[in-house]
Protein backbone atom coordinates (compact mmCIF):
# COMPACT_ATOMS: atom_id res chain seq x y z
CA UNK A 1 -80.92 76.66 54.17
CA UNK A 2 -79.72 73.27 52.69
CA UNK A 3 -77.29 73.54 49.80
CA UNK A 4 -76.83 70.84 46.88
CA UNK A 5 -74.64 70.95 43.89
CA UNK A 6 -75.76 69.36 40.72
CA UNK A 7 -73.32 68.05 38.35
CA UNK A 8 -75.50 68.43 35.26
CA UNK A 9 -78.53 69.09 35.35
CA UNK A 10 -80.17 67.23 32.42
CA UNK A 11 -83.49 65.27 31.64
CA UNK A 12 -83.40 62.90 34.83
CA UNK A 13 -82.10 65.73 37.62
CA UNK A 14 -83.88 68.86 36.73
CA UNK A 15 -87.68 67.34 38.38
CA UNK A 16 -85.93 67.13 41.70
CA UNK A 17 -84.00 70.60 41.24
CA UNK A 18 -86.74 72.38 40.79
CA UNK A 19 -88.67 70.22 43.41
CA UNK A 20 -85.95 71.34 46.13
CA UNK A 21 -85.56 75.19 44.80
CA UNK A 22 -89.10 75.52 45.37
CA UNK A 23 -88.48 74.20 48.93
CA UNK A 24 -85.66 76.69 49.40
CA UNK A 25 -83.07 74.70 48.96
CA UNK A 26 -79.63 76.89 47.67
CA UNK A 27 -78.93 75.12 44.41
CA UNK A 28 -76.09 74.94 42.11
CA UNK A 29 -75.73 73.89 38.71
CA UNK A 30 -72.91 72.98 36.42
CA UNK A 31 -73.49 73.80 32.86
CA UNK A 32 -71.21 73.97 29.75
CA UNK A 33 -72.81 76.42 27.81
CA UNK A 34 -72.99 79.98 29.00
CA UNK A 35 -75.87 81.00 27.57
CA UNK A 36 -77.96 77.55 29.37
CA UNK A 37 -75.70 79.21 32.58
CA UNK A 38 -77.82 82.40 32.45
CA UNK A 39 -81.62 80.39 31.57
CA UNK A 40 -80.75 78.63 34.82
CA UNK A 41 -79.78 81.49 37.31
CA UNK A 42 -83.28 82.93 35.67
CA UNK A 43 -84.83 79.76 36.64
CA UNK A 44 -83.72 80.04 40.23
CA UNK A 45 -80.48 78.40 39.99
CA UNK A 46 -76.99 79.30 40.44
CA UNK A 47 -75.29 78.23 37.46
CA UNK A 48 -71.62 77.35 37.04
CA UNK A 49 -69.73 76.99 33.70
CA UNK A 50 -68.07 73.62 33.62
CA UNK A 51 -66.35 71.15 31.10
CA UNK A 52 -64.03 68.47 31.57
CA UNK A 53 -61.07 68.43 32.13
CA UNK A 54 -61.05 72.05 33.89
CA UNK A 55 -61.27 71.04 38.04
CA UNK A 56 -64.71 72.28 39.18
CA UNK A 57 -64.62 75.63 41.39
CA UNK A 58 -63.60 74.18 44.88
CA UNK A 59 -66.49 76.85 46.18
CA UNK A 60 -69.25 75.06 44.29
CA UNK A 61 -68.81 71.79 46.22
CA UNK A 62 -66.83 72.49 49.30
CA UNK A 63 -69.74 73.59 51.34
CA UNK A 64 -72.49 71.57 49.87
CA UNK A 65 -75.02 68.98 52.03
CA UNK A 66 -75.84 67.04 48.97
CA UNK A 67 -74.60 66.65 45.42
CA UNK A 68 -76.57 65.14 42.86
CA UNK A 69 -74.38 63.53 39.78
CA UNK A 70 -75.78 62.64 36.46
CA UNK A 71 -72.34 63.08 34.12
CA UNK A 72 -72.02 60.43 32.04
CA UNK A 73 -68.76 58.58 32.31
CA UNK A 74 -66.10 59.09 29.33
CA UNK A 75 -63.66 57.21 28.38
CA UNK A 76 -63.84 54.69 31.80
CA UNK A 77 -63.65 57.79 34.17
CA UNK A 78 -66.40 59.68 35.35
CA UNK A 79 -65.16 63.45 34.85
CA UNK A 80 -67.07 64.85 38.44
CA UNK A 81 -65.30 62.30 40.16
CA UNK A 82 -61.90 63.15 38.32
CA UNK A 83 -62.57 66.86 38.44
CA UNK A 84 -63.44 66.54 42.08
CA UNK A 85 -60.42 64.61 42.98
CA UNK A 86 -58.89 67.33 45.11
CA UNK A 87 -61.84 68.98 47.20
CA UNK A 88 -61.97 68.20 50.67
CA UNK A 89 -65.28 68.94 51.94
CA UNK A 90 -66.62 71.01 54.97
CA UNK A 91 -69.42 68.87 55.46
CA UNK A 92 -69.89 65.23 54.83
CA UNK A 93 -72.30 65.89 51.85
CA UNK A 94 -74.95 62.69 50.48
CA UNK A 95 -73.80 62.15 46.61
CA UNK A 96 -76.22 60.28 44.55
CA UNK A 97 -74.73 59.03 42.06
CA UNK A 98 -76.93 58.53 39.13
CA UNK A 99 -75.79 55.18 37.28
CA UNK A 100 -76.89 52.54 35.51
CA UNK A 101 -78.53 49.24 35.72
CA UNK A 102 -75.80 47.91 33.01
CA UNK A 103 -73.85 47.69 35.57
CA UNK A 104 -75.15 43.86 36.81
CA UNK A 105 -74.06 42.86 32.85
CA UNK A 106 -76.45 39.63 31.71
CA UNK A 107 -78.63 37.20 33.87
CA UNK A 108 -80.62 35.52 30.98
CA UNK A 109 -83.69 36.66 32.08
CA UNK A 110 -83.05 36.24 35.73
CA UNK A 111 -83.80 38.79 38.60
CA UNK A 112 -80.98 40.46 40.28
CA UNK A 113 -80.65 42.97 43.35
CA UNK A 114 -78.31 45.39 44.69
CA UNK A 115 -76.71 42.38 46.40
CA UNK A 116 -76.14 40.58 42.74
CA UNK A 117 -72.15 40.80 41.62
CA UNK A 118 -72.13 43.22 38.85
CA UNK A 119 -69.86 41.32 35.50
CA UNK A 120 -71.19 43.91 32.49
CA UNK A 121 -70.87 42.68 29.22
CA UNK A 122 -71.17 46.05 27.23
CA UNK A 123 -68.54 49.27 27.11
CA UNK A 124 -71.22 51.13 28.69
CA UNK A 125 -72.16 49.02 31.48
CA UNK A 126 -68.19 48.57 32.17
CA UNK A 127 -67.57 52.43 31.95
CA UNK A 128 -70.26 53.11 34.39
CA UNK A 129 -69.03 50.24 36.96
CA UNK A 130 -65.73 52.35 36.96
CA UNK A 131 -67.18 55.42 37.50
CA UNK A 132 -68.63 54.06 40.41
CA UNK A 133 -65.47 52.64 41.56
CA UNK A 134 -64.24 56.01 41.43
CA UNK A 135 -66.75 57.87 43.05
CA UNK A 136 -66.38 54.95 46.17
CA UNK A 137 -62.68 56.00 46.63
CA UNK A 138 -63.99 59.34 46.60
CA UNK A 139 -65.94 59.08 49.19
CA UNK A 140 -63.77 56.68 51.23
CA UNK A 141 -60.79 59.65 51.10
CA UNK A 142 -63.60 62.54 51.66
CA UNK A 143 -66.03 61.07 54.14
CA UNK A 144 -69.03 61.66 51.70
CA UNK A 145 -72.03 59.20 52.10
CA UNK A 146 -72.07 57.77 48.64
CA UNK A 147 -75.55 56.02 46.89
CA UNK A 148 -75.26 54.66 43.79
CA UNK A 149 -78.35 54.61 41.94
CA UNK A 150 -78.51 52.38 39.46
CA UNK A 151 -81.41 53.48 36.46
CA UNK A 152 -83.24 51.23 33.86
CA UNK A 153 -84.63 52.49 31.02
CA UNK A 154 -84.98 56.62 31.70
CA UNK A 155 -88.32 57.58 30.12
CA UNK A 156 -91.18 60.67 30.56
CA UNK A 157 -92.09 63.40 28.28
CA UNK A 158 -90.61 64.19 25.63
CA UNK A 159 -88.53 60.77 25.54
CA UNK A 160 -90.64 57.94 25.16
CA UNK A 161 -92.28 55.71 22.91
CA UNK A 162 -95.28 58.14 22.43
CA UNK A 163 -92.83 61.12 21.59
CA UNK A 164 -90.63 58.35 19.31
CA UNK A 165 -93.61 57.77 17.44
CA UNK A 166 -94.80 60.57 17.00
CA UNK A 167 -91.71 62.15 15.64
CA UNK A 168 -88.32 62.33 14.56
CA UNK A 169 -86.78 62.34 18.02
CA UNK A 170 -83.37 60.81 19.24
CA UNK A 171 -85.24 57.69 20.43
CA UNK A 172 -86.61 57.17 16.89
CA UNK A 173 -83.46 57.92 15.19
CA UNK A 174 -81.88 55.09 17.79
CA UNK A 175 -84.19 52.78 16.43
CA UNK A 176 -85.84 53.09 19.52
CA UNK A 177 -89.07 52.99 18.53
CA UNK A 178 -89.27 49.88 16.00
CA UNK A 179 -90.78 47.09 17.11
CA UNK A 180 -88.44 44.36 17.46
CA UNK A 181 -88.73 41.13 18.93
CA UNK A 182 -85.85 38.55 20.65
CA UNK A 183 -87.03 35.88 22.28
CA UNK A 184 -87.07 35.86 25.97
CA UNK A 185 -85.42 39.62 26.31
CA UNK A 186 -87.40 41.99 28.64
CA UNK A 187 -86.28 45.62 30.26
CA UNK A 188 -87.14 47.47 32.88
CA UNK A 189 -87.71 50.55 32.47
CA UNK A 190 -88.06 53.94 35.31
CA UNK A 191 -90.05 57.27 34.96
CA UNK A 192 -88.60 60.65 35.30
CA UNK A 193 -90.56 61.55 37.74
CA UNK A 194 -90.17 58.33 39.66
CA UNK A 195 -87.06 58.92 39.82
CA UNK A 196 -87.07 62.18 41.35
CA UNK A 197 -89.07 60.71 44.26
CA UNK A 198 -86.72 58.39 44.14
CA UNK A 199 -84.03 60.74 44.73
CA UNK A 200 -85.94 62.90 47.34
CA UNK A 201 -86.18 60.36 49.30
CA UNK A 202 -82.76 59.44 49.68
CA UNK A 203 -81.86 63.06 50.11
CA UNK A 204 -84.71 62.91 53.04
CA UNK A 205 -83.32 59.22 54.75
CA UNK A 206 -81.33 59.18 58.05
CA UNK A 207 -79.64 55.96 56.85
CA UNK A 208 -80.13 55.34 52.92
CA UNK A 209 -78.84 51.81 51.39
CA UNK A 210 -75.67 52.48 49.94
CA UNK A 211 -77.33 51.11 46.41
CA UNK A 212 -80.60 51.30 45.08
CA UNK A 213 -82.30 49.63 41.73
CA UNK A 214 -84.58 52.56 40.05
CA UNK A 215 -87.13 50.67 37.98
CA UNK A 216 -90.28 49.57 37.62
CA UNK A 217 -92.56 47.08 38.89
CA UNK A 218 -92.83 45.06 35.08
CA UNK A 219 -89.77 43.88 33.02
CA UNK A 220 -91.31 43.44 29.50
CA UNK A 221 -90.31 43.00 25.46
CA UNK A 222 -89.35 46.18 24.29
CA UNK A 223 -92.28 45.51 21.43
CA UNK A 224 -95.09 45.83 24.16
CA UNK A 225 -94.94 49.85 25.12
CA UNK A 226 -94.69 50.35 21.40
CA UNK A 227 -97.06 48.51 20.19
CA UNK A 228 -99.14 50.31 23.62
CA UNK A 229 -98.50 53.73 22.51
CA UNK A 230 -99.54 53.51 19.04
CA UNK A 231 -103.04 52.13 20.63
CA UNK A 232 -102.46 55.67 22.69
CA UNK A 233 -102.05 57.65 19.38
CA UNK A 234 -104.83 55.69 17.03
CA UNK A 235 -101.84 54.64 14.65
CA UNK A 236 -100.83 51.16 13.66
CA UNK A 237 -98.08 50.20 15.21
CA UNK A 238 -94.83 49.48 13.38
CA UNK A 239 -94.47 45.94 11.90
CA UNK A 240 -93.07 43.48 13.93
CA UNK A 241 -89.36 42.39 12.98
CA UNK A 242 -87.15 40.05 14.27
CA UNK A 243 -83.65 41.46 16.02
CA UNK A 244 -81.39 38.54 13.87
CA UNK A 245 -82.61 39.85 11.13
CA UNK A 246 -81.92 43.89 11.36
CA UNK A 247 -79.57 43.82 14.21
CA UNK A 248 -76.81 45.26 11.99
CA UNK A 249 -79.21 47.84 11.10
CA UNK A 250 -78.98 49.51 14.58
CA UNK A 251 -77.19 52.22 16.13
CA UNK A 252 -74.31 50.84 18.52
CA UNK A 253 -76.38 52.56 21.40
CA UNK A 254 -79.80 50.48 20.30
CA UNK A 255 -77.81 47.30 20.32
CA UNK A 256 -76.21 47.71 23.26
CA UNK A 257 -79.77 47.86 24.89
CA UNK A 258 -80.17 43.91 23.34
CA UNK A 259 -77.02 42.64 24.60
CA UNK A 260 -78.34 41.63 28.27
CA UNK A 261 -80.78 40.58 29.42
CA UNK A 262 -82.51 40.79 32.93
CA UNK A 263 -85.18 41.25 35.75
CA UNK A 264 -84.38 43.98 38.11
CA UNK A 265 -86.33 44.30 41.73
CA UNK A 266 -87.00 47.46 43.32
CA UNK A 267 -87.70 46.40 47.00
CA UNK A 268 -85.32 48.95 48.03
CA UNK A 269 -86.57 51.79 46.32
CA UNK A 270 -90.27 51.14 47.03
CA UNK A 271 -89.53 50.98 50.88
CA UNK A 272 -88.69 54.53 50.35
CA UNK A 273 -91.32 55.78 48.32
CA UNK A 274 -94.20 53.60 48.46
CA UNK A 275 -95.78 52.66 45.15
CA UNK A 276 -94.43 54.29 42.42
CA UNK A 277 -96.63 56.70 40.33
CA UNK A 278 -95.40 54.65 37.16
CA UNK A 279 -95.80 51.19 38.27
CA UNK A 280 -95.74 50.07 34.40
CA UNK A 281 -95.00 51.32 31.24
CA UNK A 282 -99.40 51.29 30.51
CA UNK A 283 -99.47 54.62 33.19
CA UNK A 284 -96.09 55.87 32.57
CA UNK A 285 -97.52 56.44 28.80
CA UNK A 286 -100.71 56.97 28.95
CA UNK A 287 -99.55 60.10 30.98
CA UNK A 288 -97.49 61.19 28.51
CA UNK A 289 -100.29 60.88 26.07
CA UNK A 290 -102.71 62.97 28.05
CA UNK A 291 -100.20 65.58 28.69
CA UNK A 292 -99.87 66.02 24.32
């Protein structure tokens, strides 16, 4: 039976966790929260309690085939990586990595690939290009076969521009769901569960790429899918404002989103999946509107 460690198990990893426990795969999940650690060993799972700094349990990824990270880095570490640093494992385990396209920094519009030099403009995007620098050495001193995935925008149920408008969610609170317009700015964006066949796949590979772009098939304004999901709803959509003029209004997170801006192709992950399910933000939504 195939074994994979999580590290987290939040809104992007959990589709493909449950995906592989219903396959039979032996899975194992790092939580902080003891009370989340016993809803996931009732889920299937077999939870460990973990928080940085602490070193993880050597047991939990020592004999692993596969471990799946989705930590976010802190303070320009990633704290698997660092909490890692001293395992040496049995096997030479696939870790996916799950990072982020702000890694690449800002192209003016352009299109980039895994093959485009990453220069990130933002704290984010530079945290997350060390955290992949750390997890490399990792694997160059363990022997693990490292992918780096590199997301767009994450969205799906529950977090998207249907859900922002329909609620007071974290998205809405970002200022995620106002309408704003800068001129020439587009994002990609990927959906949950394109990414977990994303994933899969690369679990499933003999040889994956060592990097792979997850997004969509349509970089667009950020103003479109809202202005698309309150046509979804029956609402008006918000009014349209220009970023000059409220940029100081917005969350550090919500700015950071405006602060590059570029075209990312996904050759690499549609040669393992096919088409996506989400090929736009129009399906990717309207989904999420059928499912309320």
């Amino acid at each position: 039976m195939p074994s994979v460690l999580f590290i987290g198990l939040g809104y992007s990893a959990r589709p493909l966790a449950q995906r592989l426990r219903d396959q039979g795969w032996d899975i194992t999940a790092t939580t902080r929260d003891r009370t989340k650690a016993m809803a996931l060993a009732g889920e299937g799972f077999r939870p460990v309690v973990w928080e940085s700094p602490a070193p993880l349990p050597a047991s939990a990824a020592e004999e692993a085939d596969a471990v799946i990270v989705s930590t976010a880095p802190n303070e320009g570490q990633c704290p698997a990586a660092t909490a890692l640093d001293g395992v040496s494992f049995w096997t030479r385990p696939r870790v996916l990595y799950l990072s982020s396209s702000g890694v690449y920094g800002d192209f003016g519009g352009e299109w980039v690939d895994e093959d485009t030099p990453c220069n990130p403009g933002t704290e984010r995007g530079k945290e997350r290009l060390a955290a992949e620098n750390q997890w490399q050495a990792l694997a160059d001193r363990t022997g693990a076969e490292l992918v780096l995935c590199r997301l767009a925008g994450i969205y799906g149920p529950g977090r998207s521009a249907v859900d922002s408008l329909s609620g007071n969610t974290r998205g809405a609170r970002a200022g995620l769901s106002r309408r704003l317009v800068k001129e020439g700015q587009v994002f990609n964006r990927i959906h949950r569960d394109d990414i977990a066949r994303g994933l899969y796949a690369l679990l499933q590979a003999d040889e994956p790429p060592s990097i792979v772009n997850f997004s969509d098939d349509l970089p667009s304004p950020s103003a479109e899918p809202i202005a698309y999901a309150a046509e979804l709803l029956g609402i008006d959509p918000p009014p349209v404002e220009r970023y000059e003029d409220i940029e100081e209004e917005l969350s550090p997170m919500a700015r950071s989103f405006y602060a590059e801006n570029k075209r990312l192709r996904n050759d690499r992950l549609k040669a393992l999946v096919g088409d996506l399910l989400y090929p736009t933000y129009r399906e990717g939504l309207k989904a999420v509107a059928a499912a309320r």
